[in-house]
Every structure is written in C-alpha cells, then in structure tokens.
C-alpha atoms as a PDB file:
ATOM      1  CA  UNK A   1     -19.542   9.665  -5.381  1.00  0.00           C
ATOM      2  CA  UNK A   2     -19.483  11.157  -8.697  1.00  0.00           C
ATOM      3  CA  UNK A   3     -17.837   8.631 -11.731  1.00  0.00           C
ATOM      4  CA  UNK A   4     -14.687   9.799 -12.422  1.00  0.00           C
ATOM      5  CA  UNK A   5     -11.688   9.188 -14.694  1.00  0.00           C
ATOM      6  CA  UNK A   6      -9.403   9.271 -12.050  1.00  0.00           C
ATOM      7  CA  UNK A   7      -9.214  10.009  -7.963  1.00  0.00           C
ATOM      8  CA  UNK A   8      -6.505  10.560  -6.145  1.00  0.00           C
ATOM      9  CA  UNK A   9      -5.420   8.279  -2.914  1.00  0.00           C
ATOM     10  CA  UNK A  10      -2.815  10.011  -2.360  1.00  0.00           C
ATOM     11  CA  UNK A  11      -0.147  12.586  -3.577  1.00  0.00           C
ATOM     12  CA  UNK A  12       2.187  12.860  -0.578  1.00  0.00           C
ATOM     13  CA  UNK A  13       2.085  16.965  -0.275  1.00  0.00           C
ATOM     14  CA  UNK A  14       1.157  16.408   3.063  1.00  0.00           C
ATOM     15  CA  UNK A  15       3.042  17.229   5.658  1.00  0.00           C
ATOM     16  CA  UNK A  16       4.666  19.928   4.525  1.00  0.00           C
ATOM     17  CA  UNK A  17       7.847  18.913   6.320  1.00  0.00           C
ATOM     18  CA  UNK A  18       7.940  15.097   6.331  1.00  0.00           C
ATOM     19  CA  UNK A  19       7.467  12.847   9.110  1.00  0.00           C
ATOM     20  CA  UNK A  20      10.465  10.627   8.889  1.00  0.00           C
ATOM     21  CA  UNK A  21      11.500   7.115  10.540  1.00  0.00           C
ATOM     22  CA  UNK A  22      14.905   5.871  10.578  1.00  0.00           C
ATOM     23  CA  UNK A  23      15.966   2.543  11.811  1.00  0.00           C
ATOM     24  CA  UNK A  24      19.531   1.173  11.963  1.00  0.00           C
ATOM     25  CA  UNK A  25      19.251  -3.061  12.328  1.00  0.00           C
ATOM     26  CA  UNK A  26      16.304  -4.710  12.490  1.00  0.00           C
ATOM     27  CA  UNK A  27      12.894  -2.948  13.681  1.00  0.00           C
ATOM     28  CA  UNK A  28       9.792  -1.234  12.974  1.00  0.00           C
ATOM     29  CA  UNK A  29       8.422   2.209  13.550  1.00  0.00           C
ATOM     30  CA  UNK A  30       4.438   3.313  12.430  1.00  0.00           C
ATOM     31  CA  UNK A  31       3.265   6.977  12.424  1.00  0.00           C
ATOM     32  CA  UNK A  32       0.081   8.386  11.092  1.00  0.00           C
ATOM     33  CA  UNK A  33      -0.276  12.064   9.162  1.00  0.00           C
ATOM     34  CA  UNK A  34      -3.448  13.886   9.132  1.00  0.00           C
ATOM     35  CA  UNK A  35      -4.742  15.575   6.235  1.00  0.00           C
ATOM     36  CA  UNK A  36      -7.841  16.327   4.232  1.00  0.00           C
ATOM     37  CA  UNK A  37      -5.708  15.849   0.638  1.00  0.00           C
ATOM     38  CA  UNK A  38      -5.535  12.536   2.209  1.00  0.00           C
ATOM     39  CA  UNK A  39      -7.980   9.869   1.181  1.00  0.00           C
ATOM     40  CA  UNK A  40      -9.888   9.808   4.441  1.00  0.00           C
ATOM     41  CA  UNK A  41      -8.534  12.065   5.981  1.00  0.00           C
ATOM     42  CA  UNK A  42      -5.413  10.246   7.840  1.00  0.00           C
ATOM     43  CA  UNK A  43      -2.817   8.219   6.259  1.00  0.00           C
ATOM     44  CA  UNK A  44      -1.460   5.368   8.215  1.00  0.00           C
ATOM     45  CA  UNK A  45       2.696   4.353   7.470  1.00  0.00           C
ATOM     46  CA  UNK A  46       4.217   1.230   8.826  1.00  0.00           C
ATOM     47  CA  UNK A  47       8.457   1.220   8.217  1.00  0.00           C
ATOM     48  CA  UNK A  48       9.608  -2.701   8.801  1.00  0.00           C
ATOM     49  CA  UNK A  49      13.083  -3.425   8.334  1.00  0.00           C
ATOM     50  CA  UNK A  50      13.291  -7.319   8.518  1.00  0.00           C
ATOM     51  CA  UNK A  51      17.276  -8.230   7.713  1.00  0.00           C
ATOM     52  CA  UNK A  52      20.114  -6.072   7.990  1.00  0.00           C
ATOM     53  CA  UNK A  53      22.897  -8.000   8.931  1.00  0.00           C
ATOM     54  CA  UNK A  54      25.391  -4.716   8.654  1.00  0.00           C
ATOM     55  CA  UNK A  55      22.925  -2.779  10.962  1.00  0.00           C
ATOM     56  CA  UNK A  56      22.683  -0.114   8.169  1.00  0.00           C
ATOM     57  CA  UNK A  57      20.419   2.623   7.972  1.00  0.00           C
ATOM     58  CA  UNK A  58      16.867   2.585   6.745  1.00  0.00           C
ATOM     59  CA  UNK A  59      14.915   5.952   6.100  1.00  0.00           C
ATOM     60  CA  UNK A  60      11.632   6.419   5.290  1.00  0.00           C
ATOM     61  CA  UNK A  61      10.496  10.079   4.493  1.00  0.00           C
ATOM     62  CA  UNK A  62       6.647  11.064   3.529  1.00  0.00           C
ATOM     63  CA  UNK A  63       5.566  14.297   2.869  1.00  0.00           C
ATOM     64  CA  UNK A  64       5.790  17.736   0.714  1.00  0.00           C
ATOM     65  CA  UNK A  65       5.137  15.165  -2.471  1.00  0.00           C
ATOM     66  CA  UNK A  66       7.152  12.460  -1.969  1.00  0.00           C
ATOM     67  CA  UNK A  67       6.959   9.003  -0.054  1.00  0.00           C
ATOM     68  CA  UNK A  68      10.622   7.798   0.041  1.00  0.00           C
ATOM     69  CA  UNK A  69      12.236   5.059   0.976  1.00  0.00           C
ATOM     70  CA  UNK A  70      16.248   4.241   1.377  1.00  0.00           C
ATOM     71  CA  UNK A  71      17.917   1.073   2.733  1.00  0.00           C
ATOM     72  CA  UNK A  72      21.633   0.883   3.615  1.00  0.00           C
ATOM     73  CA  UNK A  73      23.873  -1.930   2.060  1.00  0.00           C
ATOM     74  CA  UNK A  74      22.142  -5.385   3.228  1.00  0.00           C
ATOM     75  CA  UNK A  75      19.278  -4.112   4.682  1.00  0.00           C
ATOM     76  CA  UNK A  76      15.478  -5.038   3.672  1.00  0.00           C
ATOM     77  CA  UNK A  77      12.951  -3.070   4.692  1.00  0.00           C
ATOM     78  CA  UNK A  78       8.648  -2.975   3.635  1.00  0.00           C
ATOM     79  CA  UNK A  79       6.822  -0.238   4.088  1.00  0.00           C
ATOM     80  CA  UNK A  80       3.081  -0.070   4.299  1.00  0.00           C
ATOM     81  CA  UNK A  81       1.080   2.524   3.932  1.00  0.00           C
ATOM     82  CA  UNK A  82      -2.822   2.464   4.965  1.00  0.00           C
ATOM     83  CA  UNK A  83      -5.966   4.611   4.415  1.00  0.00           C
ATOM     84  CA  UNK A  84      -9.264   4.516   6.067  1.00  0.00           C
ATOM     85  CA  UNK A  85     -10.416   1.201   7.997  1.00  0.00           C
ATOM     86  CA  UNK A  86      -6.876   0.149   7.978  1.00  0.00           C
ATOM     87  CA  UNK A  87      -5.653   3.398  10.026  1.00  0.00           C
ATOM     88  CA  UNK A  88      -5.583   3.945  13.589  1.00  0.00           C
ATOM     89  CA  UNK A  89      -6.046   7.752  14.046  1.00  0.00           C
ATOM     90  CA  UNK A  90      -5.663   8.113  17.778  1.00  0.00           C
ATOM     91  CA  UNK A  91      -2.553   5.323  18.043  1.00  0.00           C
ATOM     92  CA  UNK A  92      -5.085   3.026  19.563  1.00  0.00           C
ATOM     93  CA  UNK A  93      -5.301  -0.580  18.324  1.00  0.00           C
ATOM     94  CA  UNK A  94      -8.724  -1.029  19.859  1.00  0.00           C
ATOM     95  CA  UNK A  95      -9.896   2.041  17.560  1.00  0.00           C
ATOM     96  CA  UNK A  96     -10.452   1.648  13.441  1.00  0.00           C
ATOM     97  CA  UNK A  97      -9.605   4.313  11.382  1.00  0.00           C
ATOM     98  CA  UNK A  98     -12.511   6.093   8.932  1.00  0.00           C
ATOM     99  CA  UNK A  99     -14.646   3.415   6.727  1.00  0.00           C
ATOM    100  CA  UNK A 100     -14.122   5.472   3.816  1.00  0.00           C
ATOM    101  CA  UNK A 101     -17.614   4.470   2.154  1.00  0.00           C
ATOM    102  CA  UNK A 102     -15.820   4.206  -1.592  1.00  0.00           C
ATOM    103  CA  UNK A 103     -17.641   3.093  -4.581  1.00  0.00           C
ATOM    104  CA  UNK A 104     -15.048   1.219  -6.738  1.00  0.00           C
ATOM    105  CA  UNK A 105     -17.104   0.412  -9.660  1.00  0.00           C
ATOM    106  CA  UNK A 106     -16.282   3.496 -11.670  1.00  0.00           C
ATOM    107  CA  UNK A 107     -12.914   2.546 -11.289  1.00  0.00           C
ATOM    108  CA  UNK A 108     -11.045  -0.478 -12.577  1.00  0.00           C
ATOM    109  CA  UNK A 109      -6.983  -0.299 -11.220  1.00  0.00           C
ATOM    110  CA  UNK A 110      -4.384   1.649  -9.220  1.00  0.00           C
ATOM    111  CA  UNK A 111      -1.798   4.253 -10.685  1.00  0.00           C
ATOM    112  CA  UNK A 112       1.059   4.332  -8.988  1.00  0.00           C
ATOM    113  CA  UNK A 113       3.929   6.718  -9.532  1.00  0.00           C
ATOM    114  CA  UNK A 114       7.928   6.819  -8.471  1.00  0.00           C
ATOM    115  CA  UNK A 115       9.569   9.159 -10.242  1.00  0.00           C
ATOM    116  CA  UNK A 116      12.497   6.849  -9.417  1.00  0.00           C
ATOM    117  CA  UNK A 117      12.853   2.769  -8.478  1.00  0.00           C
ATOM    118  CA  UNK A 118      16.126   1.686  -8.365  1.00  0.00           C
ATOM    119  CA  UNK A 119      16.256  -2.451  -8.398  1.00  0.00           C
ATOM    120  CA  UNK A 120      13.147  -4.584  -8.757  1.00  0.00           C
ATOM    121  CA  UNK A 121      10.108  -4.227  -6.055  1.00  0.00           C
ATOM    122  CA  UNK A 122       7.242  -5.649  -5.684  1.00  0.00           C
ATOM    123  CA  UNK A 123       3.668  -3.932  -4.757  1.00  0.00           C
ATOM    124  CA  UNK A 124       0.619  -4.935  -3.021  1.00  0.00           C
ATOM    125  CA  UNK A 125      -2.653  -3.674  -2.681  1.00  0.00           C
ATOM    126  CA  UNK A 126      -5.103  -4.899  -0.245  1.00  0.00           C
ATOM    127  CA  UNK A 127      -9.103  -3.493   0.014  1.00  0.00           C
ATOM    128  CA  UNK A 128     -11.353  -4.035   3.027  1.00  0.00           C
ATOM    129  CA  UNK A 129     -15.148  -3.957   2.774  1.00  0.00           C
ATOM    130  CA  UNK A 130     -17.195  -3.775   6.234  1.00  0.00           C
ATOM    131  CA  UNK A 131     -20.397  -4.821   4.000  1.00  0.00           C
ATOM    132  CA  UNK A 132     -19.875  -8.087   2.338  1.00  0.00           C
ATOM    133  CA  UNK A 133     -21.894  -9.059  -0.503  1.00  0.00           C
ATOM    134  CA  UNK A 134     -22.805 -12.817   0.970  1.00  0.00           C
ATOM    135  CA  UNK A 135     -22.180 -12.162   5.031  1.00  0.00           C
ATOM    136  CA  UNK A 136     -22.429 -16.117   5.574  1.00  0.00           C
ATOM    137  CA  UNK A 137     -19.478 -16.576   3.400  1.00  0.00           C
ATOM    138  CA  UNK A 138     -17.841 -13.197   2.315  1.00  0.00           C
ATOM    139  CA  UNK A 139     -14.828 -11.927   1.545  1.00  0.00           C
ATOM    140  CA  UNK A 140     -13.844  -8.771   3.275  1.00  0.00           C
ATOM    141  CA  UNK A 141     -10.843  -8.618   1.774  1.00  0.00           C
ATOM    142  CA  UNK A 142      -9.326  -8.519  -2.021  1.00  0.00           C
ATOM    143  CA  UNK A 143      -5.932  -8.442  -2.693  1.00  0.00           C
ATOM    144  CA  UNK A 144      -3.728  -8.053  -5.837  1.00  0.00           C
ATOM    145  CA  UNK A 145       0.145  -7.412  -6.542  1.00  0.00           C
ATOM    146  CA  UNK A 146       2.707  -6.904  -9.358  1.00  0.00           C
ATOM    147  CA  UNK A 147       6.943  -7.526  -9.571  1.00  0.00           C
ATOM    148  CA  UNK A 148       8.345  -4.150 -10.978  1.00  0.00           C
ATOM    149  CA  UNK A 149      11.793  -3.629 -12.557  1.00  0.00           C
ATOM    150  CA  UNK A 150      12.486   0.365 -13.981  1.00  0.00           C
ATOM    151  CA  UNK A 151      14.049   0.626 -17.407  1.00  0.00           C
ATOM    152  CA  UNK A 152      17.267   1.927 -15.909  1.00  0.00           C
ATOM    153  CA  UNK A 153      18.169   2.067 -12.454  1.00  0.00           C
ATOM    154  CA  UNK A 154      17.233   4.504 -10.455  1.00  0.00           C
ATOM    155  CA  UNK A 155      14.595   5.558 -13.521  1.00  0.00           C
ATOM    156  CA  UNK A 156      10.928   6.563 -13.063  1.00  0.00           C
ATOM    157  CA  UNK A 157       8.001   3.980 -13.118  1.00  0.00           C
ATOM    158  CA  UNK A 158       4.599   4.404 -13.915  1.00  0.00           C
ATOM    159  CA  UNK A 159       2.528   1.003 -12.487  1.00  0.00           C
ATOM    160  CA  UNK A 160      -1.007   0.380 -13.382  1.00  0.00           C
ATOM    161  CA  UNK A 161      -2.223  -2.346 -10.710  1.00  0.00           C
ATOM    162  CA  UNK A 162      -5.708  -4.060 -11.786  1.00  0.00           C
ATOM    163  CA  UNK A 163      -8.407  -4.900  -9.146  1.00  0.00           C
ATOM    164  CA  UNK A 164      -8.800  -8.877  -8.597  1.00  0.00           C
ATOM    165  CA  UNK A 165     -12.196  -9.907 -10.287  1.00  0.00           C
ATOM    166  CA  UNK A 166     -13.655 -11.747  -7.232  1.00  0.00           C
ATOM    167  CA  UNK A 167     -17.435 -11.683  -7.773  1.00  0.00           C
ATOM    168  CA  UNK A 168     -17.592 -12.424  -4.179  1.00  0.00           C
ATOM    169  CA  UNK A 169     -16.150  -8.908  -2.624  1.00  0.00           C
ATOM    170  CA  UNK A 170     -18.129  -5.977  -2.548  1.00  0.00           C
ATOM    171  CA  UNK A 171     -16.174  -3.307  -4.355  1.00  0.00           C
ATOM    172  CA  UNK A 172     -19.492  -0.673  -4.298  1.00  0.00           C
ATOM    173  CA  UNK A 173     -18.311  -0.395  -0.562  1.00  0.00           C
ATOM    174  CA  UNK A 174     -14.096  -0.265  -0.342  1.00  0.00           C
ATOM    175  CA  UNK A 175     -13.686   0.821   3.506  1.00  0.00           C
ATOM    176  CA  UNK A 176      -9.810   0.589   3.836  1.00  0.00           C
ATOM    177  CA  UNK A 177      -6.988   0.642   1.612  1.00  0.00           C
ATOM    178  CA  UNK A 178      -3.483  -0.463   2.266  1.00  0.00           C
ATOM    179  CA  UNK A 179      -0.805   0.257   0.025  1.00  0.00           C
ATOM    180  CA  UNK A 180       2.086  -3.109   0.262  1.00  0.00           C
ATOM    181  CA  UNK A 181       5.718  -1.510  -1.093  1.00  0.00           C
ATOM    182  CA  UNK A 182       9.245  -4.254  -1.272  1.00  0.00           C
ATOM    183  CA  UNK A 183       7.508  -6.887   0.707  1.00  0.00           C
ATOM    184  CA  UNK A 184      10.096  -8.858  -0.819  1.00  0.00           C
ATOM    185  CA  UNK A 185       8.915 -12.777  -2.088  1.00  0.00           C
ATOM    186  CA  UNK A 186      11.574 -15.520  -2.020  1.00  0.00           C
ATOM    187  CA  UNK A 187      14.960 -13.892  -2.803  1.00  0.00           C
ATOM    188  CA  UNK A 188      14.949 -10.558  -0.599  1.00  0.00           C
ATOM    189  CA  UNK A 189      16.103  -8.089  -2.232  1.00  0.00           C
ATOM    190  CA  UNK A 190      18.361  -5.665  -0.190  1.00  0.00           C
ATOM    191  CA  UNK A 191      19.768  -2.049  -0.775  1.00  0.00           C
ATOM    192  CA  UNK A 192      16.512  -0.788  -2.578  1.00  0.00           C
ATOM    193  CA  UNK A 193      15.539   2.568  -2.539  1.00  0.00           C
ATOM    194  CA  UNK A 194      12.131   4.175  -4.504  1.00  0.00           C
ATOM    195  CA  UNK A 195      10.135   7.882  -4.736  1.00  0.00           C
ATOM    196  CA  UNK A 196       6.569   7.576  -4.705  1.00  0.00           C
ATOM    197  CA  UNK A 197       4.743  10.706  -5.725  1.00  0.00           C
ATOM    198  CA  UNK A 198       1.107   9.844  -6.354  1.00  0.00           C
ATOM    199  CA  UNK A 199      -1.295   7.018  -5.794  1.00  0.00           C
ATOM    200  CA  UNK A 200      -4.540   6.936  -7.580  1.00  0.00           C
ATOM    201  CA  UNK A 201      -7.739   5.141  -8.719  1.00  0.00           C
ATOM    202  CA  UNK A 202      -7.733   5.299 -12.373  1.00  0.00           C
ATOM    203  CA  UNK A 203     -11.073   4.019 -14.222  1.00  0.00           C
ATOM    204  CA  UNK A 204      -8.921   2.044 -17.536  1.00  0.00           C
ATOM    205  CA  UNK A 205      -6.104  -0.601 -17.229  1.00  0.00           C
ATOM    206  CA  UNK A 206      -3.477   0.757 -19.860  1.00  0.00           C
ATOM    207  CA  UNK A 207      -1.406  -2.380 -21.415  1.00  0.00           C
ATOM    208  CA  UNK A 208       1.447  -2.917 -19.069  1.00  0.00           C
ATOM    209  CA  UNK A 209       5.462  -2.792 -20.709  1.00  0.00           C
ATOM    210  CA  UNK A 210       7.667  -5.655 -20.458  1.00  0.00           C
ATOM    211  CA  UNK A 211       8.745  -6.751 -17.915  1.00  0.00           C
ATOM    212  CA  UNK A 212       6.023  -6.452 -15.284  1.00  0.00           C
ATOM    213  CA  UNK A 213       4.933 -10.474 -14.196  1.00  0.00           C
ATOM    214  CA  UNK A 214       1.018  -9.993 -12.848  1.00  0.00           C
ATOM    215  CA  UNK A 215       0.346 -11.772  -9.895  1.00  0.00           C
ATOM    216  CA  UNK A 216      -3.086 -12.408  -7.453  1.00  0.00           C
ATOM    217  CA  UNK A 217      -3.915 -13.235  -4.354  1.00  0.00           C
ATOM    218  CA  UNK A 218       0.068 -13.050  -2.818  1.00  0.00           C
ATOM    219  CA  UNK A 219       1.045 -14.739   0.003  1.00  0.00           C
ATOM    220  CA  UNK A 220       2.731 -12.205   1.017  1.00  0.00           C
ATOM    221  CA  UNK A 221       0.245 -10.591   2.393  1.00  0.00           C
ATOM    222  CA  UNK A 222      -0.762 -14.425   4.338  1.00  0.00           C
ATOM    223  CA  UNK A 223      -2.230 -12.037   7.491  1.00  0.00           C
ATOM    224  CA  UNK A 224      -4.767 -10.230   5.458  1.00  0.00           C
ATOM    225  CA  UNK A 225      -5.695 -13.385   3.242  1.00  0.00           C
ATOM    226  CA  UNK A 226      -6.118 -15.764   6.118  1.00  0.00           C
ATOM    227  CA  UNK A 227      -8.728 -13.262   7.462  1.00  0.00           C
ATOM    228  CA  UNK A 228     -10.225 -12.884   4.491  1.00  0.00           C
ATOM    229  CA  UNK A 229     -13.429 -15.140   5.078  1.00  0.00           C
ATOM    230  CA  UNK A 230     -13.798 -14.390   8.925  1.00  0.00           C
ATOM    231  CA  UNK A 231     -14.964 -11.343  11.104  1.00  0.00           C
ATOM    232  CA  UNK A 232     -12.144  -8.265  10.519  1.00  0.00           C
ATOM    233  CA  UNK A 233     -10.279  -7.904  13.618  1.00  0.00           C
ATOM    234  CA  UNK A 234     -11.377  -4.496  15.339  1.00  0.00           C
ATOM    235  CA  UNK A 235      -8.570  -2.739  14.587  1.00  0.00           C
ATOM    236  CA  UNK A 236      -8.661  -3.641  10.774  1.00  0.00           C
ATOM    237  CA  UNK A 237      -5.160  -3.567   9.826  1.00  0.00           C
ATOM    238  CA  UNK A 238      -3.048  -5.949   8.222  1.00  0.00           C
ATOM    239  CA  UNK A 239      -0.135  -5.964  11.151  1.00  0.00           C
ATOM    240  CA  UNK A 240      -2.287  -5.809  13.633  1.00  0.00           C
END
C-alpha cells in the first residue's frame, strides 16, 4: 500500500438509502452493508441499547454520508461498527469477514468526524492482527479510546484518536478494525444522540483542544482485551 497522508475507513455514502435499526427497550440488532467505498469491502454495525427504563426509542441510521445515532429520554445505547476480520459477511458466526492486509506504519491515529455530538461520548478503537509479531506471546489485539465533550451541544467534533504504542502488536499487518461509539464508562450517559460522517487513518496526531481526557487500554472493551494474548476466536469479533 502506497504511504499516504490520509485513507479513508469510511465515509458513510454507502447505502444510498440507509439501513436503519430501531429498538424501543432494551435489545440489540446487527446488520452488515456491502460496498467497495467501504474499507474491505463490507462494513459490519452492531446497535445495543443496554438501559431504557421508559422503553424509548433508539435509531440508528447509516448510509448516504451519515452514521447516526438517536436515543429517546433514558435510554443508552452503543453502537459498534466493524471492518474486515471483525465482519461477518454472510451473517455466519463461524465465517470471518476480509483480513484486510493493512500496513499501519504510514499512519499514526484515527480522524473521526460528527458534524454534530450532543452530550459527552466516549470512543473506542480496537485493531486485530492475524500475524503477531512474537506468536508465543503476542498481542492480536491493540486498543485505544478518548472521552469527548462538543463545544456546544449538539456542535460538530473533529477527534484525532492516536494508536497505542505497544511494541508488541504488529501494526504492518491491521486485519480488522472496529469502531467503539457511547460505550458509556461508570456514569451512563442517556439521551445522546451524534452524526458521524467520515472515519479515517490520518498519518500526524494534531494537538487535541481542551477538554478531551486520553485514555488506553479501556475496560470497556474487557471482551476484546481479555483475548488479547490468546488464539482470536473464529469469528473475530468483539461480541461474538
């Protein structure tokens, strides 16, 4: 792969019109879109809503340029969204999606773009390699994570996520990709709603505005990290 500035994961044109899940109480709902804008070629989307004591609404919307997501008044809700080894093209858990072969090292964090967040999130970004560096001891995965608060409510947020420097995980190889959005930590935070239009690989970490708080290895993501040192499951994804 050719050094670049910048690659794009993921800019949400596709579908044209959106595949959309919406739950009312607690539940979950996962659909996959199929693309060649899309980083390997299928894009995986997981919609979890957690709490929602009120049974209110949750939508989740991606496509023609926008992932969106809306929860009703006490709801909570995460939504995941996977590329490559964490996909599951045909809907079978037995089957891994693309290893998407990616050389990293060019690159050095994400970009992420909402045109509009309107309360503090928080973000997670987990890679998978299928070729660890040490096999008797590797890491196959590598995780990192940021708390996000717009200027104003409702306000557009530009996030620049830095890869985890963990000599130890083989980032010439990055097979999967799973983007983590309002996995909310400690004090759950209800009634969000955010516009994601692009998610990218950008090769320089620009200085990040008060009042992002960096964070590493979350346990939030405890599923991914406690498989970090062992054989990937087949399936390769974090809820699986």
């Amino acid at each position: 792969m050719a050094h670049a500035a910048s690659l794009v994961v993921d800019d949400y044109a596709a579908p044209s019109a959106p595949s959309v899940s919406v739950l009312s109480g607690v539940g979950e709902a996962t659909f996959n879109d199929f693309s060649p804008t899309v980083l390997g070629g299928v894009r995986g989307v997981y919609h979890h809503v957690f709490n929602d004591p009120l049974n209110s609404v949750s939508v989740v919307a991606v496509g023609n340029g926008l992932l969106s997501s809306s929860d009703g008044v006490g709801a909570t809700s995460e939504v995941l969204v996977s590329y490559g080894a964490f996909t599951r093209p045909t809907g079978d858990p037995s089957v891994p999606g693309p290893l998407l072969g990616l050389d990293l090292s060019p690159y050095a964090a994400f970009a992420i773009d909402f045109t509009g967040v309107a309360i503090a999130m928080n973000i997670n970004v987990t890679l998978y390699t299928s070729h660890p560096i040490d096999a008797a001891g590797a890491d196959y995965y590598s995780t990192t994570g940021i708390n996000v608060t717009p200027a104003s409510p409702g306000g557009p947020l530009l996030v620049s996520l830095p890869f985890v420097a963990d000599p130890d995980f083989n980032y010439a190889q990055v097979d999967g990709i799973v983007l983590v959005l309002n996995r909310a930590i400690g004090t759950e935070t209800t009634n969000n709603a955010f516009n994601l239009d692009r998610f990218a690989l950008v090769s320089s970490v620009p200085e990040a505005p008060a009042p992002w708080t960096m964070f590493a290895g979350l346990l939030s993501l405890a599923c991914v990290q406690a498989a970090r040192r062992r054989q990937p499951p087949t399936a390769r994804h974090p809820n699986g």
